[in-house]
Protein backbone atom coordinates (compact mmCIF):
# COMPACT_ATOMS: atom_id res chain seq x y z
CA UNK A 1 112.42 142.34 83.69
CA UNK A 2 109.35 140.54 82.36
CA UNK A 3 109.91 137.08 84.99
CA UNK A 4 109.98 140.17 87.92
CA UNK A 5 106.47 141.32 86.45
CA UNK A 6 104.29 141.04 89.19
CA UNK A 7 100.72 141.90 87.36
CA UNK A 8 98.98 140.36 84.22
CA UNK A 9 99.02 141.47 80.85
CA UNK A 10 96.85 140.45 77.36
CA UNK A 11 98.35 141.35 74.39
CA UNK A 12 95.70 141.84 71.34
CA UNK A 13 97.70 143.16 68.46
CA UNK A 14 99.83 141.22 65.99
CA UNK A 15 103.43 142.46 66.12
CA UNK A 16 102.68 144.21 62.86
CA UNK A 17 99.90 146.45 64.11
CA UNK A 18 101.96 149.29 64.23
CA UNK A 19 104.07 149.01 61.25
CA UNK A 20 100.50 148.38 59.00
CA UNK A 21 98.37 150.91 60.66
CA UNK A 22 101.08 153.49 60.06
CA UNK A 23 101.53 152.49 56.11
CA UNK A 24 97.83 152.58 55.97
CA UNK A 25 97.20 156.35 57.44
CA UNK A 26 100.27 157.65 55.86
CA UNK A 27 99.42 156.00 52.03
CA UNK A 28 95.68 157.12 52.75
CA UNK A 29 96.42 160.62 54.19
CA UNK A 30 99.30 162.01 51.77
CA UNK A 31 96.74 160.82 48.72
CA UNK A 32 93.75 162.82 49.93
CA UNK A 33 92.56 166.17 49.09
CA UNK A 34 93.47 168.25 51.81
CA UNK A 35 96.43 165.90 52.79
CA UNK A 36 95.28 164.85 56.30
CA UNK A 37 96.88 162.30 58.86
CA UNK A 38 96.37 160.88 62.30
CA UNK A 39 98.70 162.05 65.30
CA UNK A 40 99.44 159.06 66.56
CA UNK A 41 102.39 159.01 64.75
CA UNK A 42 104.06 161.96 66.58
CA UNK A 43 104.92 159.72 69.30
CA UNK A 44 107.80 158.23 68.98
CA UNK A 45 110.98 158.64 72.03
CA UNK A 46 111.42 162.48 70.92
CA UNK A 47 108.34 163.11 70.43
CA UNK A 48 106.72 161.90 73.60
CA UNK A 49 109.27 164.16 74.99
CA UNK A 50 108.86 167.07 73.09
CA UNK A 51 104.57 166.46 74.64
CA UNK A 52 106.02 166.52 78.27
CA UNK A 53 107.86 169.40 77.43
CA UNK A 54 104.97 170.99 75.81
CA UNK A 55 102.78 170.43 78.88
CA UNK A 56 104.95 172.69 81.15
CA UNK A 57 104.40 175.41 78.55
CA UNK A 58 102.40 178.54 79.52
CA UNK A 59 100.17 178.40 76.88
CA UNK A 60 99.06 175.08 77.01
CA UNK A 61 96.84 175.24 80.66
CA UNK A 62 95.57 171.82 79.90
CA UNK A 63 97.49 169.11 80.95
CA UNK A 64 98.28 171.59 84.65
CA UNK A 65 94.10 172.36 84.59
CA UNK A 66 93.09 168.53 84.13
CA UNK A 67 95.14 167.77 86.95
CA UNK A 68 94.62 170.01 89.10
CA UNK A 69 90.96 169.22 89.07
CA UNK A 70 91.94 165.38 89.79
CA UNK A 71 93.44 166.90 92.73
CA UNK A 72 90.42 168.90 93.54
CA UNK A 73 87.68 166.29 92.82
CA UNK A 74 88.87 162.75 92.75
CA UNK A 75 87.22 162.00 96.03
CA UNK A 76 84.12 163.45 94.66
CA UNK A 77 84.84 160.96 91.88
CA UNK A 78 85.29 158.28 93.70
CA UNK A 79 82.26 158.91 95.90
CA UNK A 80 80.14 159.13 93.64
CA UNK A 81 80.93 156.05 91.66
CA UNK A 82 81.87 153.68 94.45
CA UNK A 83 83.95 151.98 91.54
CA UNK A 84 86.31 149.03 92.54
CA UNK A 85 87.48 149.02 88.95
CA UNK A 86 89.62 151.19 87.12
CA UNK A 87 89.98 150.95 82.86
CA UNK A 88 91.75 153.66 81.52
CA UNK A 89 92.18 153.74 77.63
CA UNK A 90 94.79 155.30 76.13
CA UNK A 91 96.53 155.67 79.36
CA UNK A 92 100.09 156.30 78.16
CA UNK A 93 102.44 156.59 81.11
CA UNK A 94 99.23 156.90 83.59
CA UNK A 95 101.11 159.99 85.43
CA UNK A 96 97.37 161.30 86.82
CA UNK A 97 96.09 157.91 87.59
CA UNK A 98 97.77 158.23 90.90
CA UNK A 99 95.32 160.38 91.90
CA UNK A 100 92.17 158.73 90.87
CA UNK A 101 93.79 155.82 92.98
CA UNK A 102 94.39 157.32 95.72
CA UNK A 103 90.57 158.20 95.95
CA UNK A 104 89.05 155.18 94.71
CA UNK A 105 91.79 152.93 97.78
CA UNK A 106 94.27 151.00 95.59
CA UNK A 107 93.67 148.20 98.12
CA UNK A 108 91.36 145.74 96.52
CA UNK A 109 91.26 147.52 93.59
CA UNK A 110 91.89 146.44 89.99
CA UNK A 111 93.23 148.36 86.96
CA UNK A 112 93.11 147.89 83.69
CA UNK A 113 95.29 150.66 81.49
CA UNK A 114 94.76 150.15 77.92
CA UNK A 115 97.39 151.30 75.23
CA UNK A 116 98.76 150.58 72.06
CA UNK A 117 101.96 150.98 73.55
CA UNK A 118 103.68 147.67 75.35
CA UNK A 119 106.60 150.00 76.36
CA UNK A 120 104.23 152.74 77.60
CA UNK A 121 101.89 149.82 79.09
CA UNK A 122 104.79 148.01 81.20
CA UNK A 123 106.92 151.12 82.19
CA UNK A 124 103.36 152.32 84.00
CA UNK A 125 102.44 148.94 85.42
CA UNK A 126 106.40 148.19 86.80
CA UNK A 127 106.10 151.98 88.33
CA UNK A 128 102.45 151.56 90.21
CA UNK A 129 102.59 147.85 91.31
CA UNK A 130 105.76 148.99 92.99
CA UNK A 131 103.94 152.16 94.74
CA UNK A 132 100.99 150.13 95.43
CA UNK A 133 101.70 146.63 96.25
CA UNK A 134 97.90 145.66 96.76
CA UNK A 135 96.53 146.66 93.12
CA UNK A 136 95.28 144.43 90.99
CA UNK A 137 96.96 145.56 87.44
CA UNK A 138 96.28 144.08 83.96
CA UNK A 139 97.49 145.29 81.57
CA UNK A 140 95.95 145.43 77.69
CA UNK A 141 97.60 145.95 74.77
CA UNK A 142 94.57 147.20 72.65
CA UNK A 143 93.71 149.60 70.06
CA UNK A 144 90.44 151.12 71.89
CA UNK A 145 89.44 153.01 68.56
CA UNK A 146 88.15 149.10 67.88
CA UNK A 147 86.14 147.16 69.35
CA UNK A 148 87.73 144.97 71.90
CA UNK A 149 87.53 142.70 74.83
CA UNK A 150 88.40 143.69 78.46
CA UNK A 151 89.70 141.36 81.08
CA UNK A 152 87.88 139.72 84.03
CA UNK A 153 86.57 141.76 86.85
CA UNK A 154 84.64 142.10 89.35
CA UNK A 155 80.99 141.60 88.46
CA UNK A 156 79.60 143.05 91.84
CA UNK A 157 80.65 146.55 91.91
CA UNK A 158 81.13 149.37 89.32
CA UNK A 159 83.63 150.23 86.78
CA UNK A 160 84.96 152.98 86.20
CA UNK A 161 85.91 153.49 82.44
CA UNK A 162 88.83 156.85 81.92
CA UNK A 163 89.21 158.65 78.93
CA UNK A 164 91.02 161.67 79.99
CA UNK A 165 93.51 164.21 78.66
CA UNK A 166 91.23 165.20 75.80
CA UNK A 167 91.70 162.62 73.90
CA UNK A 168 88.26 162.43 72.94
CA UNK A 169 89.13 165.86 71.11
CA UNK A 170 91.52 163.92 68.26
CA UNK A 171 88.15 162.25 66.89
CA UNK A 172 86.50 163.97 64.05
CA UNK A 173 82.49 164.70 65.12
CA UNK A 174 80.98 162.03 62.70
CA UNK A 175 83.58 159.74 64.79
CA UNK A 176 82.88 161.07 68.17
CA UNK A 177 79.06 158.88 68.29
CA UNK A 178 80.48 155.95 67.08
CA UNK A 179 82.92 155.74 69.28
CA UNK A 180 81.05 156.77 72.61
CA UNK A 181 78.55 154.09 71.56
CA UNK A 182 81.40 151.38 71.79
CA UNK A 183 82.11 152.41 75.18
CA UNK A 184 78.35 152.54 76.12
CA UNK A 185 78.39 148.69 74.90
CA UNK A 186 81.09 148.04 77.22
CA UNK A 187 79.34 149.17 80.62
CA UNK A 188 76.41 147.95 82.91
CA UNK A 189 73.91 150.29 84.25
CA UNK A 190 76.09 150.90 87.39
CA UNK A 191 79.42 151.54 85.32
CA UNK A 192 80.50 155.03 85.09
CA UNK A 193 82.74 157.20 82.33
CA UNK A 194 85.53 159.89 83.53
CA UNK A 195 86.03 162.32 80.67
CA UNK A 196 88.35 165.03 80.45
CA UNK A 197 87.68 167.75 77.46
CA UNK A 198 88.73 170.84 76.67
CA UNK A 199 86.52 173.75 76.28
CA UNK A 200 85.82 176.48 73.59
CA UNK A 201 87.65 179.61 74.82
CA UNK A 202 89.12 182.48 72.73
CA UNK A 203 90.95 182.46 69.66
CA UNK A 204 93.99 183.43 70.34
CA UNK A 205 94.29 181.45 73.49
CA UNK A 206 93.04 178.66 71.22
CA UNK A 207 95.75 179.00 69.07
CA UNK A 208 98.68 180.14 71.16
CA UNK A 209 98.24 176.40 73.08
CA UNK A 210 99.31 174.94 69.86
CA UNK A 211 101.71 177.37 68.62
CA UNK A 212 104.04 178.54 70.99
CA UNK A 213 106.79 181.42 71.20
CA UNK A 214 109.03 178.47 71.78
CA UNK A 215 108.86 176.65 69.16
CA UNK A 216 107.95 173.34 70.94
CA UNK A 217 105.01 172.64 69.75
CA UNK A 218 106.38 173.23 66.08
CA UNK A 219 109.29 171.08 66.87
CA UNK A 220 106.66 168.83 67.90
CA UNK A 221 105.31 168.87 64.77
CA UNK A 222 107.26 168.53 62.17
CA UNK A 223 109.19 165.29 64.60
CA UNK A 224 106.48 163.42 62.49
CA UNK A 225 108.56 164.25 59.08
CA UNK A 226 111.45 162.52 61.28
CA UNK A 227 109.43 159.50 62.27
CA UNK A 228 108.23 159.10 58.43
CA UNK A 229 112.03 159.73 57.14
CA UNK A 230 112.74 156.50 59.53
CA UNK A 231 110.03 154.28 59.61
CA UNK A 232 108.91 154.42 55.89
CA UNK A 233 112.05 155.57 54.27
CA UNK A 234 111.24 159.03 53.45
CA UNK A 235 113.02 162.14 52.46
CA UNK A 236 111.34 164.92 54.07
CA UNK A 237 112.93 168.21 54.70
CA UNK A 238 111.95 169.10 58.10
CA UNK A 239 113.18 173.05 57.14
CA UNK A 240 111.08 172.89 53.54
CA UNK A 241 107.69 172.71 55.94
CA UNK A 242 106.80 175.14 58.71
CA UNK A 243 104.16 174.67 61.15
CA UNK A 244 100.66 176.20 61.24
CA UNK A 245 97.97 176.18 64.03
CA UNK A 246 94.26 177.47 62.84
CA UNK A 247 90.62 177.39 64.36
CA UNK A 248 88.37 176.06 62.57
CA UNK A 249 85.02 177.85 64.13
CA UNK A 250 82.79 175.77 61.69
CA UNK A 251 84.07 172.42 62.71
CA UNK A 252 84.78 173.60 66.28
CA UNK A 253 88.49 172.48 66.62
CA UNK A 254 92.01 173.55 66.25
CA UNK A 255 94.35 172.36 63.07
CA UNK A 256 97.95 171.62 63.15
CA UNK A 257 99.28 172.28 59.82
CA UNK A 258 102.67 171.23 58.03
CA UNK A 259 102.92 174.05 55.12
CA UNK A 260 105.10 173.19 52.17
CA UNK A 261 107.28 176.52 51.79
CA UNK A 262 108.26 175.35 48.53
CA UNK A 263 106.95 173.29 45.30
CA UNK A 264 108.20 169.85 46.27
CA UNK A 265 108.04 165.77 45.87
CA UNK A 266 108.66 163.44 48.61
CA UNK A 267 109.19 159.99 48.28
CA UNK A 268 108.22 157.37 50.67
CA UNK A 269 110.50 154.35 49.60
CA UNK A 270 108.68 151.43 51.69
CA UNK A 271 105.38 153.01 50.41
CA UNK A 272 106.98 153.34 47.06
CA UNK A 273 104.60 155.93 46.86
CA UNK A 274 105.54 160.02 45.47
CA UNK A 275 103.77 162.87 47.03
CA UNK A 276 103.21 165.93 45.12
CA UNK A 277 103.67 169.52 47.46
CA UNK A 278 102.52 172.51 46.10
CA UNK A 279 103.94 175.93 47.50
CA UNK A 280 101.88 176.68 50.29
CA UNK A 281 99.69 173.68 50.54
CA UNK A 282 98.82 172.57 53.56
CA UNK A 283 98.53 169.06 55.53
CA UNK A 284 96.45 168.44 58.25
CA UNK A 285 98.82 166.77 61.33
CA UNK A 286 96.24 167.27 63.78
CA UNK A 287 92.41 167.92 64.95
CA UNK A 288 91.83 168.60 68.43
CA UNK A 289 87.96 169.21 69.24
CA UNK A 290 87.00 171.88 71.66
CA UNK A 291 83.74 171.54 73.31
CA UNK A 292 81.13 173.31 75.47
CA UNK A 293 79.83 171.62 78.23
CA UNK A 294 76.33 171.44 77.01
CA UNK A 295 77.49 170.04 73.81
CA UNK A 296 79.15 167.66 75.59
CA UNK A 297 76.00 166.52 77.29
CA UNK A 298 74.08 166.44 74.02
CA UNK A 299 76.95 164.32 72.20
CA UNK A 300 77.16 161.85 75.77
CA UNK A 301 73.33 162.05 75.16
CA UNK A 302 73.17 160.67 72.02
CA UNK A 303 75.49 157.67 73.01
CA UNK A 304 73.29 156.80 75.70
CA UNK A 305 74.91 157.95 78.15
CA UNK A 306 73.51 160.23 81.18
CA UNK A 307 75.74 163.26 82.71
CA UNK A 308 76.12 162.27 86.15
CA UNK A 309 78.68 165.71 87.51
CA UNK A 310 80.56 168.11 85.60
CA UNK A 311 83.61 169.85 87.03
CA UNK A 312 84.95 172.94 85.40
CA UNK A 313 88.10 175.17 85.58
CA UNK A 314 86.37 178.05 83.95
CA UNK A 315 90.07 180.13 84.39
CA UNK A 316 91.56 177.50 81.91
CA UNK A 317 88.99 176.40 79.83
CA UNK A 318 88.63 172.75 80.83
CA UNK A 319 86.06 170.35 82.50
CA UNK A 320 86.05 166.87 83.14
CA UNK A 321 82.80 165.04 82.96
CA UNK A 322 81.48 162.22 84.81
CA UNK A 323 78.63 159.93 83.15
CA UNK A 324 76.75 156.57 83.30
CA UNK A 325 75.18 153.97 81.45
CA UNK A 326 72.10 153.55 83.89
């Protein structure tokens, strides 16, 4: 209940944000030559389910190798950063947090998870002020693709700014710089960045993570032609499209594809927009980056930002990447 709330909370989006940015993305990508869209949109109820399903999967090692190295090194982390401030963007349900926590000493600490996401935001922040009565939690409601604004904290010790999960991955490369150079603007010399990516490994591995025998991932998917049937009054056929994963070696990345099995026109009513589908033509759902760590280093380079430590699970292909602005 929000009068039991027990932590603070800044809300920076109009109650529209949502409901625009998604008209925007889906007008703009469905009109574009190769039709090409953002995955935020997958995440809806189901589809943040279908995610935590996917996560268990064998194929997908990421999520289980991301935290396991949390559980390996987040005293290293916390050691080496001295950080009395935790921001996490994009921090969903925060279900690793816990663990960077732990290691920095909740007690006297303050956190700051950032998400688009007010459900996501206050489901997280009800759940850890409860396990950790001492934290100091403040919660933003932010788009951190933009520019924005953080809260007030402590001005004597570091900060320590998380970007985990891979995230960083959904960002094209001509995005990537931009972006890391917003975050550079937001930290001191003594701040620190916690990055989690996922590294180049082979091609079949590659692919199987986003195309499993199961059928999750696909189910994943095509939940986005659900969320557009509901939200913009569309009438896709989920069964007219069947899902695609490819590697892209030139761009360095993996593609989640919706193929049209059919010649087709959908109509998006609160668009009142018509999209052409050719047999076999292809929409882009998703771009997930896959890096090496040296690239890595170059692109944090380039930002101004200085690798500080690198941890790697070389068995699963993942490494997560600690960096500052000094």
């Amino acid at each position: 209940m929000a009068g039991t709330r027990t932590y603070g909370y800044t809300d920076t989006l109009d109650a529209e944000h949502y409901a625009t940015a998604l008209r925007t993305d889906i007008a703009a990508g469905l009109t574009r030559t190769p039709k090409s869209t953002a995955p935020t949109w997958f995440y809806d109820a189901r589809g943040s389910e279908l995610f935590e399903e996917i996560t268990q999967l064998k194929e997908y090692p990421l999520w289980r190798a991301e935290l396991g190295l949390f559980q390996l090194h987040a005293r290293d982390i916390a050691e080496r950063t001295g950080a009395r401030a935790l921001v996490e963007l994009g921090s969903g349900s925060s279900t690793k947090t816990n663990l960077i926590l732990d290691a920095l000493g909740p007690a006297g600490l303050h956190y700051v998870p950032v998400d688009v996401s007010a459900d996501a935001l206050h489901q997280a922040a009800d759940r850890l002020v409860r396990e950790y009565p001492r934290l100091e939690l403040h919660a933003l409601r932010a788009d951190f693709t933009a520019p924005f604004t953080l809260p007030p904290l402590p001005e004597e010790s570091p900060r320590l700014i998380a970007f985990i999960g891979s995230t960083l991955g959904n960002f094209r490369r001509a995005v990537r710089g931009p972006f890391l150079r917003e975050l550079r603007a937001l930290m001191r010399p003594e701040d620190f960045l916690l990055i989690g990516a996922d590294l180049v490994k082979d091609t079949e591995e590659m692919i199987a993570a986003y195309d499993d025998r199961e059928g999750v991932t696909a189910a994943f998917d095509k939940n986005l032609l659900h969320v557009l049937n509901r939200e913009l009054d569309a009438d896709f056929d989920p069964d007219a499209f069947e899902h695609r994963a490819v590697w892209r070696e030139d761009e360095q990345h993996i593609e989640m594809r919706l193929r049209s099995t059919t010649e087709q026109t959908v109509t998006l009513g609160k668009l009142d927009l018509a999209v052409d589908f050719a047999a076999g033509e292809e929409w882009i759902t998703e771009r997930s980056a896959k890096f090496t760590t040296d690239g890595l280093r170059a692109e944090l380079a380039g930002a101004g930002l200085r690798t500080d430590h690198v941890w790697a699970d070389n068995g699963a292909g993942f490494a997560v990447v600690l960096a500052t602005a000094g």
